[in-house]
PDB file of N, CA and C in Angstrom:
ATOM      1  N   UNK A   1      71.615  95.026 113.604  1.00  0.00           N
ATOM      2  CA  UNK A   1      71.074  96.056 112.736  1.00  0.00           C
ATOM      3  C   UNK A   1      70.126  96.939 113.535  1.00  0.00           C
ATOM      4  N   UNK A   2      70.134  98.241 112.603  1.00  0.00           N
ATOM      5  CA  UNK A   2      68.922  98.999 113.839  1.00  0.00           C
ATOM      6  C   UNK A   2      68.193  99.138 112.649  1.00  0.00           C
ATOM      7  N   UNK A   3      66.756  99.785 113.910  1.00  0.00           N
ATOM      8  CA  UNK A   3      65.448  99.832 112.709  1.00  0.00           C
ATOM      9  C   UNK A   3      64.933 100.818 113.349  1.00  0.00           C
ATOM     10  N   UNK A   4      64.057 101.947 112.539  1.00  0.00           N
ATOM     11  CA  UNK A   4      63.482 102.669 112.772  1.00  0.00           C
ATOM     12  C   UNK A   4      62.047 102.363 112.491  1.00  0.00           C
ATOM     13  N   UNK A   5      60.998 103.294 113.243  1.00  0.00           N
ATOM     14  CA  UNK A   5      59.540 103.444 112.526  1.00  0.00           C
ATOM     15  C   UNK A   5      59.413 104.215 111.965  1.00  0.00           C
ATOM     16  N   UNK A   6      58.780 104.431 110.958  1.00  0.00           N
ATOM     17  CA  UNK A   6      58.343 105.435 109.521  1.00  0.00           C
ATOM     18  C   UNK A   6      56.913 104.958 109.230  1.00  0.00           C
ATOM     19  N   UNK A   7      56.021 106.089 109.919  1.00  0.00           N
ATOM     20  CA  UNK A   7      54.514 105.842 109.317  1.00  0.00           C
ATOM     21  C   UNK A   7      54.258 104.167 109.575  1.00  0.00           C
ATOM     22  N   UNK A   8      54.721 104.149 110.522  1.00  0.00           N
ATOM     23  CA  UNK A   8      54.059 102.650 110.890  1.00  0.00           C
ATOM     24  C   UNK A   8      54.842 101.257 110.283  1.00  0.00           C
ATOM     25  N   UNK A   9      55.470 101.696 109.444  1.00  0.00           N
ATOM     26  CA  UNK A   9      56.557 100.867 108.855  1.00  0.00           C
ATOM     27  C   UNK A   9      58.033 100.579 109.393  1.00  0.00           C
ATOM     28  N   UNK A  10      58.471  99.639 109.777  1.00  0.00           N
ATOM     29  CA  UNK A  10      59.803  99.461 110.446  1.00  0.00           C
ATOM     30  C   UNK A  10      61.020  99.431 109.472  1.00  0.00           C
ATOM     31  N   UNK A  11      61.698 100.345 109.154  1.00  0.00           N
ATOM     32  CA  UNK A  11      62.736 100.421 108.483  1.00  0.00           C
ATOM     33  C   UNK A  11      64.090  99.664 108.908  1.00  0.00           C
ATOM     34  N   UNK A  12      64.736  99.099 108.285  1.00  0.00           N
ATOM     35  CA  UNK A  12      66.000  98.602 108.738  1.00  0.00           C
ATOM     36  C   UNK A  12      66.897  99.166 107.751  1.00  0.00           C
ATOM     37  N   UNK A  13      68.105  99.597 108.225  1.00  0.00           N
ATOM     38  CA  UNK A  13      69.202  99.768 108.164  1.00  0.00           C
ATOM     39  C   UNK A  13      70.467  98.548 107.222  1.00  0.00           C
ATOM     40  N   UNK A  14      70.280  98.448 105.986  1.00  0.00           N
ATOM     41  CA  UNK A  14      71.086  97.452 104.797  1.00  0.00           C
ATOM     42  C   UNK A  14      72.459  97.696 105.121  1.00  0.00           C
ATOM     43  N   UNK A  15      73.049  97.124 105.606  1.00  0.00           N
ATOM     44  CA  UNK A  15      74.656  97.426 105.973  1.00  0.00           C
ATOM     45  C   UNK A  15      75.610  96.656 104.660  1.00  0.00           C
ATOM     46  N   UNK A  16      76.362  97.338 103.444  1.00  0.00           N
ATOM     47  CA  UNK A  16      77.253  97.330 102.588  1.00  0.00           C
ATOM     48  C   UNK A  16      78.793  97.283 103.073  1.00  0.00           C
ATOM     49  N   UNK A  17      78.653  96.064 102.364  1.00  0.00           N
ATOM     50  CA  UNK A  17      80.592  96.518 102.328  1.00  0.00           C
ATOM     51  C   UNK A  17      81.704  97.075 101.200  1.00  0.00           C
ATOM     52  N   UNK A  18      82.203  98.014 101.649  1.00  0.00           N
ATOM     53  CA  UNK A  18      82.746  98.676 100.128  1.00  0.00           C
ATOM     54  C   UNK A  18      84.451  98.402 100.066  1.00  0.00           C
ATOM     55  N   UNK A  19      84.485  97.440  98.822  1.00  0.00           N
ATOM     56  CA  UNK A  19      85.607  96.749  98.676  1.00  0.00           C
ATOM     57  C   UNK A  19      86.191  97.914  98.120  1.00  0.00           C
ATOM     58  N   UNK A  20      88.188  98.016  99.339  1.00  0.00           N
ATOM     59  CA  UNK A  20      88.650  98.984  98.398  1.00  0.00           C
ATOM     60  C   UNK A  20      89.318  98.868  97.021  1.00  0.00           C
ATOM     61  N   UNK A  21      89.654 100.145  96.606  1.00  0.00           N
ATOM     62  CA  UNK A  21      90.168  99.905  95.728  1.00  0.00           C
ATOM     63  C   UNK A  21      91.386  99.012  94.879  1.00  0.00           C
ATOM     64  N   UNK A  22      91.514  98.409  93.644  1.00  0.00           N
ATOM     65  CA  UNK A  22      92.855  97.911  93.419  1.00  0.00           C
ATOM     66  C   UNK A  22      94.178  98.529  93.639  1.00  0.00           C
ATOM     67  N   UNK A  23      95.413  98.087  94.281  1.00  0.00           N
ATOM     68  CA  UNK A  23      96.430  98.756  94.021  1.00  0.00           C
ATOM     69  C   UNK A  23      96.953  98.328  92.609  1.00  0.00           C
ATOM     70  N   UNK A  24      98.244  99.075  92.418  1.00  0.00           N
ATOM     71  CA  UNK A  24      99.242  99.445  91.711  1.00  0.00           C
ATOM     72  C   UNK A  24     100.338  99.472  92.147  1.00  0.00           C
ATOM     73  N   UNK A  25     101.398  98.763  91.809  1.00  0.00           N
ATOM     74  CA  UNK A  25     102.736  98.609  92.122  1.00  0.00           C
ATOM     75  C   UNK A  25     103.470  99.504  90.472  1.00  0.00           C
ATOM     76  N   UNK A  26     103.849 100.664  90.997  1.00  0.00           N
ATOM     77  CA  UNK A  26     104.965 101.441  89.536  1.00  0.00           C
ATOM     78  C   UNK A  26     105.961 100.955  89.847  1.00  0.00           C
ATOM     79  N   UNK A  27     106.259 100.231  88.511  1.00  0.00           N
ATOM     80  CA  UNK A  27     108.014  99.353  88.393  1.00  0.00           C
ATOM     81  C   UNK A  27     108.535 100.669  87.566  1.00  0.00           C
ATOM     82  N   UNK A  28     109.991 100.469  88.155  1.00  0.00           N
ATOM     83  CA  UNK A  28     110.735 101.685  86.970  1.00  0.00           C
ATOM     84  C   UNK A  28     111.671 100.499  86.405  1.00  0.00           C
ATOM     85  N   UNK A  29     112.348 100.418  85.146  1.00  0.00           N
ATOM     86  CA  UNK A  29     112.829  99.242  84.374  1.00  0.00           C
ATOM     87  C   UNK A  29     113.853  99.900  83.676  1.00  0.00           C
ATOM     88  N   UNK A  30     114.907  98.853  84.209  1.00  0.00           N
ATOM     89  CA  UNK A  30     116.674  99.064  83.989  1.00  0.00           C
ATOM     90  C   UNK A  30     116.893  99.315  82.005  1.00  0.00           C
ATOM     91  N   UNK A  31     117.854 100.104  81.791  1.00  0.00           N
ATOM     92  CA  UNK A  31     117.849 100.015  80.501  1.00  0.00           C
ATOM     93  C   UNK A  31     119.648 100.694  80.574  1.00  0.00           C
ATOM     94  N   UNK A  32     120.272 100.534  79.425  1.00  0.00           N
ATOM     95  CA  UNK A  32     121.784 100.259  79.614  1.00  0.00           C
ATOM     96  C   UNK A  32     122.570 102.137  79.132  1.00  0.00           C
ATOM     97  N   UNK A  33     121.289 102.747  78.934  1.00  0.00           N
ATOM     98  CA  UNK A  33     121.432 104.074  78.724  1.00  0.00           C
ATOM     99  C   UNK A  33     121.286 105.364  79.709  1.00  0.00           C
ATOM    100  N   UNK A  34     120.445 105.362  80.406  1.00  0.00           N
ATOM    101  CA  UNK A  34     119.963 106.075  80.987  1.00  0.00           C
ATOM    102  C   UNK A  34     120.914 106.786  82.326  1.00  0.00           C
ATOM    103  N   UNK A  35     121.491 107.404  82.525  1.00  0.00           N
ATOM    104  CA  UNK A  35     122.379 107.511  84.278  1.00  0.00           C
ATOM    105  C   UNK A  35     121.896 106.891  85.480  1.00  0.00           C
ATOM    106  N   UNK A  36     122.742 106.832  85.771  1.00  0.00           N
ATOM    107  CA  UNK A  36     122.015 106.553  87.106  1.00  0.00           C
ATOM    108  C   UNK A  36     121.576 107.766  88.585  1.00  0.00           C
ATOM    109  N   UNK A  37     122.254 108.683  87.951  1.00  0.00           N
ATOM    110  CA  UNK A  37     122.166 110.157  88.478  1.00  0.00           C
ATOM    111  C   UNK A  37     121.129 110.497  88.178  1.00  0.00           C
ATOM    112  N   UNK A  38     120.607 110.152  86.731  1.00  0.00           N
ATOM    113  CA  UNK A  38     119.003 110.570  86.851  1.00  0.00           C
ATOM    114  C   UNK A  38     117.971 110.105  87.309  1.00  0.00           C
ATOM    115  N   UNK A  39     118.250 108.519  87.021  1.00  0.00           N
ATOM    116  CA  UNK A  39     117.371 108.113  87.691  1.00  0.00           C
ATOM    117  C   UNK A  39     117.083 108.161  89.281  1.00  0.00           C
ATOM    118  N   UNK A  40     118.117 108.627  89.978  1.00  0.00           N
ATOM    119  CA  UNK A  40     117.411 108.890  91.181  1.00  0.00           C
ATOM    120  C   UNK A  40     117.298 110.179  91.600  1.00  0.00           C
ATOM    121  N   UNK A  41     117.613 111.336  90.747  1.00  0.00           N
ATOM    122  CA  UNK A  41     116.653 112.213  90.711  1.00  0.00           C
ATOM    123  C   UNK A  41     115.393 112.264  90.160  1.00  0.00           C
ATOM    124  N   UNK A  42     114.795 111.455  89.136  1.00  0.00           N
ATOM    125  CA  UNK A  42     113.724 111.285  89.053  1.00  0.00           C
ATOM    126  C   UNK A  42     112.785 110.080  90.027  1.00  0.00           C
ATOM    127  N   UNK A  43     112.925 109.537  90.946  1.00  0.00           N
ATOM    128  CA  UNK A  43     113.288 108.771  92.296  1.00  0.00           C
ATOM    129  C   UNK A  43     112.731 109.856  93.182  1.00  0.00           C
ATOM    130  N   UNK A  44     113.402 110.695  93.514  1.00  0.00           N
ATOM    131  CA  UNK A  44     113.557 111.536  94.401  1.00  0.00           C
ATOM    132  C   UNK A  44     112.301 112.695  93.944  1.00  0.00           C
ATOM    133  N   UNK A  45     112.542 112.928  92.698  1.00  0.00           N
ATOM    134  CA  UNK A  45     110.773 113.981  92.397  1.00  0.00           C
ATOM    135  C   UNK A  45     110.036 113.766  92.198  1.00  0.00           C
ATOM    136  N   UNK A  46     109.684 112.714  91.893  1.00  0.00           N
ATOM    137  CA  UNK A  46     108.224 111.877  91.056  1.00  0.00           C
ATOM    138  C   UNK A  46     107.681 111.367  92.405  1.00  0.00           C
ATOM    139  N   UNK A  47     108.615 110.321  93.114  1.00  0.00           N
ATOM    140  CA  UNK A  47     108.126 109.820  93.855  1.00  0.00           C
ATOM    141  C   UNK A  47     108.609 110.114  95.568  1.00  0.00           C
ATOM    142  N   UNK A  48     108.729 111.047  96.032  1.00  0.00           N
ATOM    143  CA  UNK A  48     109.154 112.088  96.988  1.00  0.00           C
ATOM    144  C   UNK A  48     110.324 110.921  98.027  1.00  0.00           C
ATOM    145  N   UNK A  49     111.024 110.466  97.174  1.00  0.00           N
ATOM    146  CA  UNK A  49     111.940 109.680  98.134  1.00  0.00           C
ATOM    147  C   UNK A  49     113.345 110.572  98.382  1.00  0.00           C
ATOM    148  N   UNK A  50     114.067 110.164  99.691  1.00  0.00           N
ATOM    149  CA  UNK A  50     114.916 110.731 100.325  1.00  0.00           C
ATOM    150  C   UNK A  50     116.222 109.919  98.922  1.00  0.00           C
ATOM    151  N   UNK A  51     117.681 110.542  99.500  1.00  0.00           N
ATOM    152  CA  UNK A  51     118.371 110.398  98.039  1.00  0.00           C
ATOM    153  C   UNK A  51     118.940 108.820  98.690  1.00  0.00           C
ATOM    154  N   UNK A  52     118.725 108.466 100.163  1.00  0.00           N
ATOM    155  CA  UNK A  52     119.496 107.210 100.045  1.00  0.00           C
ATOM    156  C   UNK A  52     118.577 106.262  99.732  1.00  0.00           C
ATOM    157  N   UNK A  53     117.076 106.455 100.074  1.00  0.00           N
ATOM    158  CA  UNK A  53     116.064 104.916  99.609  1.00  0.00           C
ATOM    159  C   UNK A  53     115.703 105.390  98.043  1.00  0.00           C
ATOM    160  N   UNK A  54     116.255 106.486  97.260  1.00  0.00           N
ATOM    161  CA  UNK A  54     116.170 106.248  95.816  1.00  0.00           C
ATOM    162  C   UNK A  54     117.257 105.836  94.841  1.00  0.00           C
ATOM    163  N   UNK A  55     118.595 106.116  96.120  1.00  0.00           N
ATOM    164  CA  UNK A  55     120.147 105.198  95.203  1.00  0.00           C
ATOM    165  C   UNK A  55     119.778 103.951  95.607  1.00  0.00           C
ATOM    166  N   UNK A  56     118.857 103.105  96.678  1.00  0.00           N
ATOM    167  CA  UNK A  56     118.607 102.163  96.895  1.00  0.00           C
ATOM    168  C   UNK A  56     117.595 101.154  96.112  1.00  0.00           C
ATOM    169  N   UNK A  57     117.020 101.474  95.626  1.00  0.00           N
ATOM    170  CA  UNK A  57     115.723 101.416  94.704  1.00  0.00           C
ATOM    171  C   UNK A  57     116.384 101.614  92.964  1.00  0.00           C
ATOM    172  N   UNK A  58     117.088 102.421  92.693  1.00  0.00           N
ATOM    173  CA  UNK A  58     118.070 102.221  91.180  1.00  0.00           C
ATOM    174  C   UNK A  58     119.040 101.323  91.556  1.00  0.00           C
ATOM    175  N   UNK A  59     119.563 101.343  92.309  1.00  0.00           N
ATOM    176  CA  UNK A  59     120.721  99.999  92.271  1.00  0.00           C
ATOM    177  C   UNK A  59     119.998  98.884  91.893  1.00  0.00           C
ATOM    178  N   UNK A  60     118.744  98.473  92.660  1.00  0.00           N
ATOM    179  CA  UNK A  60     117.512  97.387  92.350  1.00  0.00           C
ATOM    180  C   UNK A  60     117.160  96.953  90.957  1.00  0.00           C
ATOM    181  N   UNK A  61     116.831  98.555  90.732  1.00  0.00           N
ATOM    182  CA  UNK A  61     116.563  98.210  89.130  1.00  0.00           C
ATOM    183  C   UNK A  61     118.295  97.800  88.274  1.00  0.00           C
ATOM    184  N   UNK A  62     119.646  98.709  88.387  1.00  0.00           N
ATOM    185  CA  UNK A  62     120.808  98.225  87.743  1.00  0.00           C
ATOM    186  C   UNK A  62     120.790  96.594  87.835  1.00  0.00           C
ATOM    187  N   UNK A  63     120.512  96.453  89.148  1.00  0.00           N
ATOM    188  CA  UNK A  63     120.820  94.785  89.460  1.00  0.00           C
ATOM    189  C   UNK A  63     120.201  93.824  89.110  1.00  0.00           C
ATOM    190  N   UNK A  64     118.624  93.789  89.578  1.00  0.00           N
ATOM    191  CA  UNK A  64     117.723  93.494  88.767  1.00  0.00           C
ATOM    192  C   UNK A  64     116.387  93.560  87.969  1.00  0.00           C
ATOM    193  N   UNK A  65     117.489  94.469  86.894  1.00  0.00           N
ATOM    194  CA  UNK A  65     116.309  94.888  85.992  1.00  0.00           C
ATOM    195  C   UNK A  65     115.181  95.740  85.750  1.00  0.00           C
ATOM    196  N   UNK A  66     114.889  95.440  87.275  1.00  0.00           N
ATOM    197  CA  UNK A  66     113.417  96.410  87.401  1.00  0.00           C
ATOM    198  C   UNK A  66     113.230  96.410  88.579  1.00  0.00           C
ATOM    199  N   UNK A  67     112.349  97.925  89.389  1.00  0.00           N
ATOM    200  CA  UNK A  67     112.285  97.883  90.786  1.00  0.00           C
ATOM    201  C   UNK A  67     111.011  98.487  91.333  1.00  0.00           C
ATOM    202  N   UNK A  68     110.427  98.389  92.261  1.00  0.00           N
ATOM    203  CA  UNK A  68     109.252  98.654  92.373  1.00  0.00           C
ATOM    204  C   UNK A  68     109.520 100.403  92.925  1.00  0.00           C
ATOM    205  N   UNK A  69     108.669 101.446  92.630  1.00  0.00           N
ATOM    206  CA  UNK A  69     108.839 102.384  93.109  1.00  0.00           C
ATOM    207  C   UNK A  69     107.706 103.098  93.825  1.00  0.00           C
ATOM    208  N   UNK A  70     106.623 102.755  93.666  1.00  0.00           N
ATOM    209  CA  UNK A  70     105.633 102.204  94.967  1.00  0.00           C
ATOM    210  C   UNK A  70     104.246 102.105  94.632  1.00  0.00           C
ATOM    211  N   UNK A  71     102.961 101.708  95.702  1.00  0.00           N
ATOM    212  CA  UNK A  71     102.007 101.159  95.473  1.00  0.00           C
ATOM    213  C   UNK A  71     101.182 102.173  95.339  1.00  0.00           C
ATOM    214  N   UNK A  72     100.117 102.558  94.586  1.00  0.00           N
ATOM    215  CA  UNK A  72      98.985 103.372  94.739  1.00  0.00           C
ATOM    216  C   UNK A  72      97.443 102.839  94.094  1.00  0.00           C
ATOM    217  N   UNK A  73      96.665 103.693  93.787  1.00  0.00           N
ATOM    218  CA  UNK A  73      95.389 103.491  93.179  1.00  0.00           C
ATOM    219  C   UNK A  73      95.406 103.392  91.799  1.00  0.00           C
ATOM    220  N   UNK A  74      94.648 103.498  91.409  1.00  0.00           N
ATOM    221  CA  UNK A  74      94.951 102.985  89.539  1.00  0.00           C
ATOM    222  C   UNK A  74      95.394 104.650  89.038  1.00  0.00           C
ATOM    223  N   UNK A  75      94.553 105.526  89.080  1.00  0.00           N
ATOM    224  CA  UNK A  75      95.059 106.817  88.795  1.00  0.00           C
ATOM    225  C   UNK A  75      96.426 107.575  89.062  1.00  0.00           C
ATOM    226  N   UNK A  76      96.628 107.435  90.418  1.00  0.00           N
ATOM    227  CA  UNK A  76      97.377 108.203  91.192  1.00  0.00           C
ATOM    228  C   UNK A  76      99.046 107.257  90.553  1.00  0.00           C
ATOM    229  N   UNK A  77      98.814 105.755  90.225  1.00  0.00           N
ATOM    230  CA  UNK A  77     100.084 105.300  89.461  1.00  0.00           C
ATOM    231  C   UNK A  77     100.007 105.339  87.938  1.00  0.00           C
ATOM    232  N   UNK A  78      99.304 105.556  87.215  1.00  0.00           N
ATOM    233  CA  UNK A  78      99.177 105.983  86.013  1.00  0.00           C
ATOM    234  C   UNK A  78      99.839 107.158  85.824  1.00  0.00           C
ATOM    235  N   UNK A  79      99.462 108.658  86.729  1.00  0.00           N
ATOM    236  CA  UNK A  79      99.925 109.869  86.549  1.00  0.00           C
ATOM    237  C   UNK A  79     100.999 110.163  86.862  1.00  0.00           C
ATOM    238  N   UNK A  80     101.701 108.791  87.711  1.00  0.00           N
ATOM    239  CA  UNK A  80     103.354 108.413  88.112  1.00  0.00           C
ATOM    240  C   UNK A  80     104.126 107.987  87.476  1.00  0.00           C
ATOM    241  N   UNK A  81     103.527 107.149  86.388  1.00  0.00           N
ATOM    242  CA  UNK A  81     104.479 106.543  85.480  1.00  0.00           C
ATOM    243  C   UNK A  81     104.280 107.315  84.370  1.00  0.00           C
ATOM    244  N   UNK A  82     103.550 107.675  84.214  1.00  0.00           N
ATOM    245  CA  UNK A  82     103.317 109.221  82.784  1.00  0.00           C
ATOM    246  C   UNK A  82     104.167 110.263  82.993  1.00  0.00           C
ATOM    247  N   UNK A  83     104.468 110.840  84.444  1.00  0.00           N
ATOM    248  CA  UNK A  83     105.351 111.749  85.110  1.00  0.00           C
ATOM    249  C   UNK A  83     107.035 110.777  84.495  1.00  0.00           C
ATOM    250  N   UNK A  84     106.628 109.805  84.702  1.00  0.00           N
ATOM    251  CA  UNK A  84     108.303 109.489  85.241  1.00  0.00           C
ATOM    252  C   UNK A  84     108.644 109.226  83.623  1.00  0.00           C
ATOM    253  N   UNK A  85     107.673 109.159  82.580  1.00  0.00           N
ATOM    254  CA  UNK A  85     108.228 108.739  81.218  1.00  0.00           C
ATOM    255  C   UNK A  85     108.642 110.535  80.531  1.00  0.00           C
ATOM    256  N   UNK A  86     107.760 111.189  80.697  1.00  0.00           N
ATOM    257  CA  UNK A  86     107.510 112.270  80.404  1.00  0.00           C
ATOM    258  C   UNK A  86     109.122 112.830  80.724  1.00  0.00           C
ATOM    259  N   UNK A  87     109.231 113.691  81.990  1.00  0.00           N
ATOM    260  CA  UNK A  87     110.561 113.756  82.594  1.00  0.00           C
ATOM    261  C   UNK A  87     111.855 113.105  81.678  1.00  0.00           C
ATOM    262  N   UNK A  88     111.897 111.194  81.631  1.00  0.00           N
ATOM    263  CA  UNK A  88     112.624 111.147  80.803  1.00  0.00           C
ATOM    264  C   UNK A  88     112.613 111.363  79.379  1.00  0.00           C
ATOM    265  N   UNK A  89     111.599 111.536  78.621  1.00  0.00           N
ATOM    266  CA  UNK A  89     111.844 111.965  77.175  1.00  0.00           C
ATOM    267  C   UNK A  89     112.037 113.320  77.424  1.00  0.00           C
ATOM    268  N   UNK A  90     112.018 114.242  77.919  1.00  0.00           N
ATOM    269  CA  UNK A  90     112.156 115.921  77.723  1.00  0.00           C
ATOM    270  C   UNK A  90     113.970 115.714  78.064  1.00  0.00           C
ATOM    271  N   UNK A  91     114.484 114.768  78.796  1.00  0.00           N
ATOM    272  CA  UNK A  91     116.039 114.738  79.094  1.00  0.00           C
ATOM    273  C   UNK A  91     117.111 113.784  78.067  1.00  0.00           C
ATOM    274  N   UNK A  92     116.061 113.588  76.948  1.00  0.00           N
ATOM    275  CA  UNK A  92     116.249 112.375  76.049  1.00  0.00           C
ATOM    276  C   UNK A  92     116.734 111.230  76.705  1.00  0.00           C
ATOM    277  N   UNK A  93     116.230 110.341  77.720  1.00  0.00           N
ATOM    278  CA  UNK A  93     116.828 108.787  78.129  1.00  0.00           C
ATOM    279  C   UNK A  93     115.312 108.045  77.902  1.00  0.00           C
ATOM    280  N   UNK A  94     115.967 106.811  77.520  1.00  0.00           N
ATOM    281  CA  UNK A  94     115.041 105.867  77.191  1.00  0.00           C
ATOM    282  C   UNK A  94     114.407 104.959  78.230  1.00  0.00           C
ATOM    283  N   UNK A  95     114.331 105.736  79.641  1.00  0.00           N
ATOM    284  CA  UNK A  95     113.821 105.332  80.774  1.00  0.00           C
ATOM    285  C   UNK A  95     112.343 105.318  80.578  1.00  0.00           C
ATOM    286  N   UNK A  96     112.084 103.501  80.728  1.00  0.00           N
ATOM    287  CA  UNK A  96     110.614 103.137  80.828  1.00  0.00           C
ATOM    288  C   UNK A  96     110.254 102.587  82.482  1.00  0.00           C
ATOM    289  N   UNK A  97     109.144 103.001  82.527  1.00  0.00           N
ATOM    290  CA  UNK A  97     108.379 102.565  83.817  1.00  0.00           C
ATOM    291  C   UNK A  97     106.864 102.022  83.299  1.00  0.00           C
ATOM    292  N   UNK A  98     106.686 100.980  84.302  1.00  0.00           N
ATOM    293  CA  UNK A  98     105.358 100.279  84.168  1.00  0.00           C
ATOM    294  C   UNK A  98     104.462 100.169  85.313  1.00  0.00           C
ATOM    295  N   UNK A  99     103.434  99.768  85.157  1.00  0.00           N
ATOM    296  CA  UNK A  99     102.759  99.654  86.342  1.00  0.00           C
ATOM    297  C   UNK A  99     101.705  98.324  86.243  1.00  0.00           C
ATOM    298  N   UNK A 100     101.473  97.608  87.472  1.00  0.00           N
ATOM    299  CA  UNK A 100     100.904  96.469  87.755  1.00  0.00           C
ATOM    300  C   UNK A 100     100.221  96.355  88.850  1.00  0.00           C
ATOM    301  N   UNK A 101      99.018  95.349  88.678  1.00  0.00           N
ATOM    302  CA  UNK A 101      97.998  95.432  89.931  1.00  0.00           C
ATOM    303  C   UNK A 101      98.768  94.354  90.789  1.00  0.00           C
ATOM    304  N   UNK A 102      98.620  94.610  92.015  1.00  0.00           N
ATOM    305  CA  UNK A 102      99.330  93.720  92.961  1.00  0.00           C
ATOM    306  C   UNK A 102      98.709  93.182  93.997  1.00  0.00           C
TER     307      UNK A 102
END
């Protein structure tokens, strides 16, 4: 630690550690309606993936069920899975996505 003098007083320097933040894992979740054409265009805009790791990532979810579509901060996956529900109700599919601390 370092220390300074101040008016005759030796100051030290309190060293904190700042725990980061929680992640978020956004699952997008298989449902027997939805295309699969959309879903990886919504793959591809929501979450800026190229078109082969987002046919890769919906096959996941066709296969099983549900697929992770990636990790962030509590906000930044909230406003991802709000994006990605949003998107699908304006196209009418009953595509749900969730999100979980990981």
């Amino acid at each position: 630690m370092s220390a300074q003098e101040h008016n005759g007083s030796v100051l030290e320097v309190e060293k904190t550690r700042v725990k980061p933040p929680p992640l978020f894992k956004v699952i997008l979740l298989n449902d027997d309606y939805t295309p699969m054409d959309f879903v990886v265009v919504v793959l591809q805009t929501v979450f800026s993936m190229s078109r082969e790791k987002a046919t890769l990532v919906m096959l996941q979810v066709h296969r099983e069920g549900m697929g992770v579509c990636g990790t962030y901060t509590r906000e930044v996956a909230a406003a991802k899975r709000d994006q990605v529900i949003d998107i699908a109700r304006k196209h009418q599919h009953p595509l749900q996505c969730t999100m979980e601390e990981t």
